[in-house]
PDB file of N, CA and C in Angstrom:
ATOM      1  N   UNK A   1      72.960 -56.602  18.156  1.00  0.00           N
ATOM      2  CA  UNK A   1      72.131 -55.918  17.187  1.00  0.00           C
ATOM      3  C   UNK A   1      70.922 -56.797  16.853  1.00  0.00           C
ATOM      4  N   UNK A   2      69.915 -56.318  16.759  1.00  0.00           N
ATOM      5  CA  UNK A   2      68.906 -57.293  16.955  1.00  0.00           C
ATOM      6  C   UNK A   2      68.428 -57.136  15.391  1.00  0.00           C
ATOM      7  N   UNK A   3      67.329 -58.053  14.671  1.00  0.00           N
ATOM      8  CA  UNK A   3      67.452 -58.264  13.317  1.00  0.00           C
ATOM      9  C   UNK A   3      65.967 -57.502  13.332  1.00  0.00           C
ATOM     10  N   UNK A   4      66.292 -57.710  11.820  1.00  0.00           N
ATOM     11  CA  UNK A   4      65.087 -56.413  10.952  1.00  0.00           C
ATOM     12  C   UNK A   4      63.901 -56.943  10.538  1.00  0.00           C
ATOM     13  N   UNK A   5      62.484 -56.252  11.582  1.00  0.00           N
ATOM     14  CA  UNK A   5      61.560 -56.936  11.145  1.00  0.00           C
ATOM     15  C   UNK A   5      61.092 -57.759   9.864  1.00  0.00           C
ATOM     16  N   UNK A   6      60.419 -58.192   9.107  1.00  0.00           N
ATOM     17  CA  UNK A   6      59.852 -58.702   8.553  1.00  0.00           C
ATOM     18  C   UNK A   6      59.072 -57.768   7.570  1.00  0.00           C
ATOM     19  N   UNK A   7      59.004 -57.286   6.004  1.00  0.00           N
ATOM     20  CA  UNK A   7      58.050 -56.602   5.519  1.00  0.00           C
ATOM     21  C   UNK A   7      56.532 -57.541   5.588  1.00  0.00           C
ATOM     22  N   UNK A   8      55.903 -56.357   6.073  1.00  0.00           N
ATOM     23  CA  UNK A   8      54.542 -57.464   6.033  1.00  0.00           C
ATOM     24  C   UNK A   8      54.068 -56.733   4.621  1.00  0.00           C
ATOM     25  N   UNK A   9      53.007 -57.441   4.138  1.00  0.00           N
ATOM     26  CA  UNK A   9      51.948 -57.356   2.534  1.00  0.00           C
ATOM     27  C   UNK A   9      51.211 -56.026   2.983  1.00  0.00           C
ATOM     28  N   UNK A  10      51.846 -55.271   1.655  1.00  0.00           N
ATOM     29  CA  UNK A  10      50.241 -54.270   1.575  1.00  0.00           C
ATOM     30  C   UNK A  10      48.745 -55.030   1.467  1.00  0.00           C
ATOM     31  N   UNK A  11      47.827 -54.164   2.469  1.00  0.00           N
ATOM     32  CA  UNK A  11      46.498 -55.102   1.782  1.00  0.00           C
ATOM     33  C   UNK A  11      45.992 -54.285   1.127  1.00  0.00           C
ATOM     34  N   UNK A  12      45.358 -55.192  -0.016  1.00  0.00           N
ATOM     35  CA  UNK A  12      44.462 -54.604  -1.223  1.00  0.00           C
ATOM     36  C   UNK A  12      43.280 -53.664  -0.877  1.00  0.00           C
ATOM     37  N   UNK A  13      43.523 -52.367  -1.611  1.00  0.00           N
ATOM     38  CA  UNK A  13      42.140 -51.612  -1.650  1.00  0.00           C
ATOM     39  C   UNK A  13      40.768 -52.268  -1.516  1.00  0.00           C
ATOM     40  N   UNK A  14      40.653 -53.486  -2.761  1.00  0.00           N
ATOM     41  CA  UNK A  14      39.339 -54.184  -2.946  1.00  0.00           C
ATOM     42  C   UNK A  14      38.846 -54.832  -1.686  1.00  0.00           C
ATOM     43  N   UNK A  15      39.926 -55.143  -0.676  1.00  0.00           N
ATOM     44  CA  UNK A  15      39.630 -55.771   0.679  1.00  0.00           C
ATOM     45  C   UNK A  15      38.671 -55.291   1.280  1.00  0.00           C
ATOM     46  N   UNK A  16      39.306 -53.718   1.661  1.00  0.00           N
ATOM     47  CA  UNK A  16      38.627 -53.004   2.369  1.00  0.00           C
ATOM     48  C   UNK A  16      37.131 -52.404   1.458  1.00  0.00           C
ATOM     49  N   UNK A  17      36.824 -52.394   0.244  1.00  0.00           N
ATOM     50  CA  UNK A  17      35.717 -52.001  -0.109  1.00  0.00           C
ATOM     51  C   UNK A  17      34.419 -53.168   0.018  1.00  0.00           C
ATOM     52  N   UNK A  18      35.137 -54.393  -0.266  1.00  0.00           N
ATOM     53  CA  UNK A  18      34.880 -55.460   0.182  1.00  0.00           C
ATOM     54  C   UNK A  18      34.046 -55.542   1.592  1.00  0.00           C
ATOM     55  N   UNK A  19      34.869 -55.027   2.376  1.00  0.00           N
ATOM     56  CA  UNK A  19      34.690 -55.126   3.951  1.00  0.00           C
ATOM     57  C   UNK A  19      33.731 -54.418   4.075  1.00  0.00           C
ATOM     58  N   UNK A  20      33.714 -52.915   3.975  1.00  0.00           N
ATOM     59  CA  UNK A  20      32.669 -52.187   3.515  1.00  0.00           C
ATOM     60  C   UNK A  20      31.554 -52.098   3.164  1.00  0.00           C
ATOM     61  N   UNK A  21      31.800 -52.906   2.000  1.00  0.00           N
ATOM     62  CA  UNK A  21      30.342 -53.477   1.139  1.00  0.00           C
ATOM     63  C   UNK A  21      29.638 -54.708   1.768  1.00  0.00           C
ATOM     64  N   UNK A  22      30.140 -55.709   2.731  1.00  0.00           N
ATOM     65  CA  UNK A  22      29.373 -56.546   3.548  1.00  0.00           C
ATOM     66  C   UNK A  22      28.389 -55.900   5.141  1.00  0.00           C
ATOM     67  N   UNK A  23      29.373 -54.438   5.041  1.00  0.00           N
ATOM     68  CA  UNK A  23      28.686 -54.035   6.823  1.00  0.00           C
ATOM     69  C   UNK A  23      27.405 -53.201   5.980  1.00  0.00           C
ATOM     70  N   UNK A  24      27.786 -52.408   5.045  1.00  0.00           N
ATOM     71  CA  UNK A  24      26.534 -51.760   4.656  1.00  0.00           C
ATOM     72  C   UNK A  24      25.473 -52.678   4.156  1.00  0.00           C
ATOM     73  N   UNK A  25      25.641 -53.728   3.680  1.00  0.00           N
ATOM     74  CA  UNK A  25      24.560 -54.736   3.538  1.00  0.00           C
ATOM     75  C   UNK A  25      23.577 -55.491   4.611  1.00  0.00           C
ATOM     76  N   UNK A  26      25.253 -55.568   5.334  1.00  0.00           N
ATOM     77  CA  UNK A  26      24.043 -56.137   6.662  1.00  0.00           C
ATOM     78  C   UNK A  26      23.417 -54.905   7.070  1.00  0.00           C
ATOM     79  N   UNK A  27      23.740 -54.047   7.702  1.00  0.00           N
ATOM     80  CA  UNK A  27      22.999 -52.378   8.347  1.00  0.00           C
ATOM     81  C   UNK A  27      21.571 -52.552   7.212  1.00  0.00           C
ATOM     82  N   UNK A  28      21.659 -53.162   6.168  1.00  0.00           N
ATOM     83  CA  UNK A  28      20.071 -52.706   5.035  1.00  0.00           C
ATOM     84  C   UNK A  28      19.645 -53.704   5.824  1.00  0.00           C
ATOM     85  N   UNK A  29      20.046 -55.133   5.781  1.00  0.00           N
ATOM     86  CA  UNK A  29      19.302 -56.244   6.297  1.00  0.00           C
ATOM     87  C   UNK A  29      18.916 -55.618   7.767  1.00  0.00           C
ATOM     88  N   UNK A  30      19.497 -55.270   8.657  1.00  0.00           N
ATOM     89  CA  UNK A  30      18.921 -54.788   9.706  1.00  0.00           C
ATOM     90  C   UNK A  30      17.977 -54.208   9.913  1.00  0.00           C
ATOM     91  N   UNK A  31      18.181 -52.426   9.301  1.00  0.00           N
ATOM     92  CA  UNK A  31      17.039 -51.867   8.919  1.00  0.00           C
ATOM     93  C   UNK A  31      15.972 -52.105   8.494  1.00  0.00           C
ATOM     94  N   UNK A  32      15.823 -53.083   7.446  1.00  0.00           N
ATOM     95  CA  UNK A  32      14.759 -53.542   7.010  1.00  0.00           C
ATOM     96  C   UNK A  32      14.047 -54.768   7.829  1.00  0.00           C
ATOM     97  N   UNK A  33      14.412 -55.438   8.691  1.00  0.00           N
ATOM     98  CA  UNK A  33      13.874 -56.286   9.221  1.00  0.00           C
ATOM     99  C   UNK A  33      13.086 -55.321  10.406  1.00  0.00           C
ATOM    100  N   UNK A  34      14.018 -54.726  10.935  1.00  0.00           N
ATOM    101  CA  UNK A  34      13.326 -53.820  11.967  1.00  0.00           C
ATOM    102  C   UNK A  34      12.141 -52.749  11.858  1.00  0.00           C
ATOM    103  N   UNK A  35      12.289 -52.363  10.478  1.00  0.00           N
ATOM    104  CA  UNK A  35      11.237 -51.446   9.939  1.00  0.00           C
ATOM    105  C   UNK A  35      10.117 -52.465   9.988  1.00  0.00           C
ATOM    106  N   UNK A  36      10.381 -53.550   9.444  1.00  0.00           N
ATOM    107  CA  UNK A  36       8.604 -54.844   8.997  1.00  0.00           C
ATOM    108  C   UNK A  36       8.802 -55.642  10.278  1.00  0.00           C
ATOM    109  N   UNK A  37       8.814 -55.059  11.346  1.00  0.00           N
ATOM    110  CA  UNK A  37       8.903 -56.302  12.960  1.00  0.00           C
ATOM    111  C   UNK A  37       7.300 -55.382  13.277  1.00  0.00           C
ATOM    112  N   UNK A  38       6.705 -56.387  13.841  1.00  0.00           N
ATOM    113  CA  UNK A  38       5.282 -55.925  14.323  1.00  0.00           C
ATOM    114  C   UNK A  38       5.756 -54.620  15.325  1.00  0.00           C
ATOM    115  N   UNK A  39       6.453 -54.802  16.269  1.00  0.00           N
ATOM    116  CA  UNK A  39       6.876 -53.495  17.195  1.00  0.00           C
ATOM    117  C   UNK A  39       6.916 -52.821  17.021  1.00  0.00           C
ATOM    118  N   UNK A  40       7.943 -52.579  15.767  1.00  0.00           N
ATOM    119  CA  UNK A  40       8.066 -50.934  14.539  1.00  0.00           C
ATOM    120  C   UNK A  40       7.660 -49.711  14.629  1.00  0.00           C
ATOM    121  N   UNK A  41       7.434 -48.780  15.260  1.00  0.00           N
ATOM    122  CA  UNK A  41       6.792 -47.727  15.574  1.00  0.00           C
ATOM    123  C   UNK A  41       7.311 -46.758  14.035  1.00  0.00           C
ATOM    124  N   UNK A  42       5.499 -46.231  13.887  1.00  0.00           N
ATOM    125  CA  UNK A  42       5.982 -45.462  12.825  1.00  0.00           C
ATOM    126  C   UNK A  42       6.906 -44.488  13.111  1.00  0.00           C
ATOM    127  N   UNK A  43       7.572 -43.879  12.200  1.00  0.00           N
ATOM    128  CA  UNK A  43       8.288 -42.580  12.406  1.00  0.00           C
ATOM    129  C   UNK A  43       7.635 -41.544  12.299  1.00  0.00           C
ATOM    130  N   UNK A  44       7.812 -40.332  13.200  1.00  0.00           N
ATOM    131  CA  UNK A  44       6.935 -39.408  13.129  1.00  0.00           C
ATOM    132  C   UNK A  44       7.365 -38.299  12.429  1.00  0.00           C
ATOM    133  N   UNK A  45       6.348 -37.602  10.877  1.00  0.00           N
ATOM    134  CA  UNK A  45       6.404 -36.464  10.307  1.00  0.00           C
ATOM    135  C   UNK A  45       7.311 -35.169  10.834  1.00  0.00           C
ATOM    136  N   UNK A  46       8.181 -34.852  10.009  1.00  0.00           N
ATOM    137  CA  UNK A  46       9.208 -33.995  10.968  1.00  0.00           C
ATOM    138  C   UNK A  46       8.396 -32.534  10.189  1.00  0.00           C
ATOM    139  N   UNK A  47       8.594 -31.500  11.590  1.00  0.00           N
ATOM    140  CA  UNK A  47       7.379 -30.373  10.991  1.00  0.00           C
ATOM    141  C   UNK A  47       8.659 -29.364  10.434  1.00  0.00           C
ATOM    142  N   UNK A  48       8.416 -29.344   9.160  1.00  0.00           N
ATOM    143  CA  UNK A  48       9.551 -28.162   8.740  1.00  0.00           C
ATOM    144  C   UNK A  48       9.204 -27.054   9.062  1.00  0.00           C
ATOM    145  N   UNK A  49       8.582 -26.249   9.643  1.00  0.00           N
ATOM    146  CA  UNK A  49       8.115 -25.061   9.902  1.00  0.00           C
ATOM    147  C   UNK A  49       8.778 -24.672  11.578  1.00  0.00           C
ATOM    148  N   UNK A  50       8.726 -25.784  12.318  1.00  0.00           N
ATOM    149  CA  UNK A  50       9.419 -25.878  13.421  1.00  0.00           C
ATOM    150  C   UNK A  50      11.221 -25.876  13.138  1.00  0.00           C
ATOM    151  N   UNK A  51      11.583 -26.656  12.065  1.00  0.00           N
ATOM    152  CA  UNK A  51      12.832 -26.660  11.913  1.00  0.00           C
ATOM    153  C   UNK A  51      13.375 -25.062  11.562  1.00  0.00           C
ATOM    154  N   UNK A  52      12.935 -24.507  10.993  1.00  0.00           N
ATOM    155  CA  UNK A  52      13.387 -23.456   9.926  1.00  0.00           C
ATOM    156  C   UNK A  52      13.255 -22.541  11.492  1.00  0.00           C
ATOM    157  N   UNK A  53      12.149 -22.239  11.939  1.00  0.00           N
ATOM    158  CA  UNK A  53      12.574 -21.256  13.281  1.00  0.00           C
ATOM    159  C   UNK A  53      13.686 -21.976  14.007  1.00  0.00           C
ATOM    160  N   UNK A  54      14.233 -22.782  14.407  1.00  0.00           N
ATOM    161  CA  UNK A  54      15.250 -23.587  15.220  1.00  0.00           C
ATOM    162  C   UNK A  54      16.570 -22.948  14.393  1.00  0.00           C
ATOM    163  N   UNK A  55      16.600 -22.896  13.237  1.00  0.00           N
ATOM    164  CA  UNK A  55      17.420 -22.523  12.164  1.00  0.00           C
ATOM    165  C   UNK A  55      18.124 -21.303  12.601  1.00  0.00           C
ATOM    166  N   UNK A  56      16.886 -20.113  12.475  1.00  0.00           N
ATOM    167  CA  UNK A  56      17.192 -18.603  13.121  1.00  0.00           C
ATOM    168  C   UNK A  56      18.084 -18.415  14.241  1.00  0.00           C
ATOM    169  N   UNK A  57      18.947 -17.974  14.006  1.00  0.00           N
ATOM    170  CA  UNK A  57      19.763 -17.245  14.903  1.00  0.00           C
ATOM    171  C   UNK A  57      19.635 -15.651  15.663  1.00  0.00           C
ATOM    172  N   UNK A  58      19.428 -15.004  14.562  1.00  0.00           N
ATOM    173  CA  UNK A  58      19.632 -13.740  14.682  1.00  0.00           C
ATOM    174  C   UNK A  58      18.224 -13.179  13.930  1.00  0.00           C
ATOM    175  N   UNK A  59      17.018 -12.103  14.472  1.00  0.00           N
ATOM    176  CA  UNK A  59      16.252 -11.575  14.062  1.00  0.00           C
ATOM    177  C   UNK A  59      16.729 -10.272  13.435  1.00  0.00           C
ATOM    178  N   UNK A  60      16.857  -9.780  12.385  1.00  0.00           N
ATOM    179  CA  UNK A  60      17.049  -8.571  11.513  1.00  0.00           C
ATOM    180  C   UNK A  60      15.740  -7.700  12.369  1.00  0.00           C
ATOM    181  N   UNK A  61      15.877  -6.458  12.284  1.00  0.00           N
ATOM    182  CA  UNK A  61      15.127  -5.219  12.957  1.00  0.00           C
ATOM    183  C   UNK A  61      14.754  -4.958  11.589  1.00  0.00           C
TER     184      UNK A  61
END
């Protein structure tokens, strides 16, 4: 009969928000370095008028 694992530790909620809260920080640090790098290409104006026909599915008669 072979013996009974070991309970391992719940880990703490705060860990993981923790964990969380360091990747979304770096992702800002990223973003933001990359936005102010000379290379940076602006982003281009999204035309809502194009979106809203893309939208349409079905034309009513």
């Amino acid at each position: 009969m072979s013996k009974r694992p070991t309970p391992k530790k719940r880990r703490a909620k705060s860990k993981g928000r923790d964990q969380f809260a360091a990747y979304v920080q770096k992702q800002i640090r990223r973003l933001n370095n990359r936005s102010k790098s000379p290379y940076a290409l602006r982003a281009k104006p999204k035309n809502a008028a194009d979106k809203a026909l893309e939208g349409i599915t079905r034309v009513k008669a």
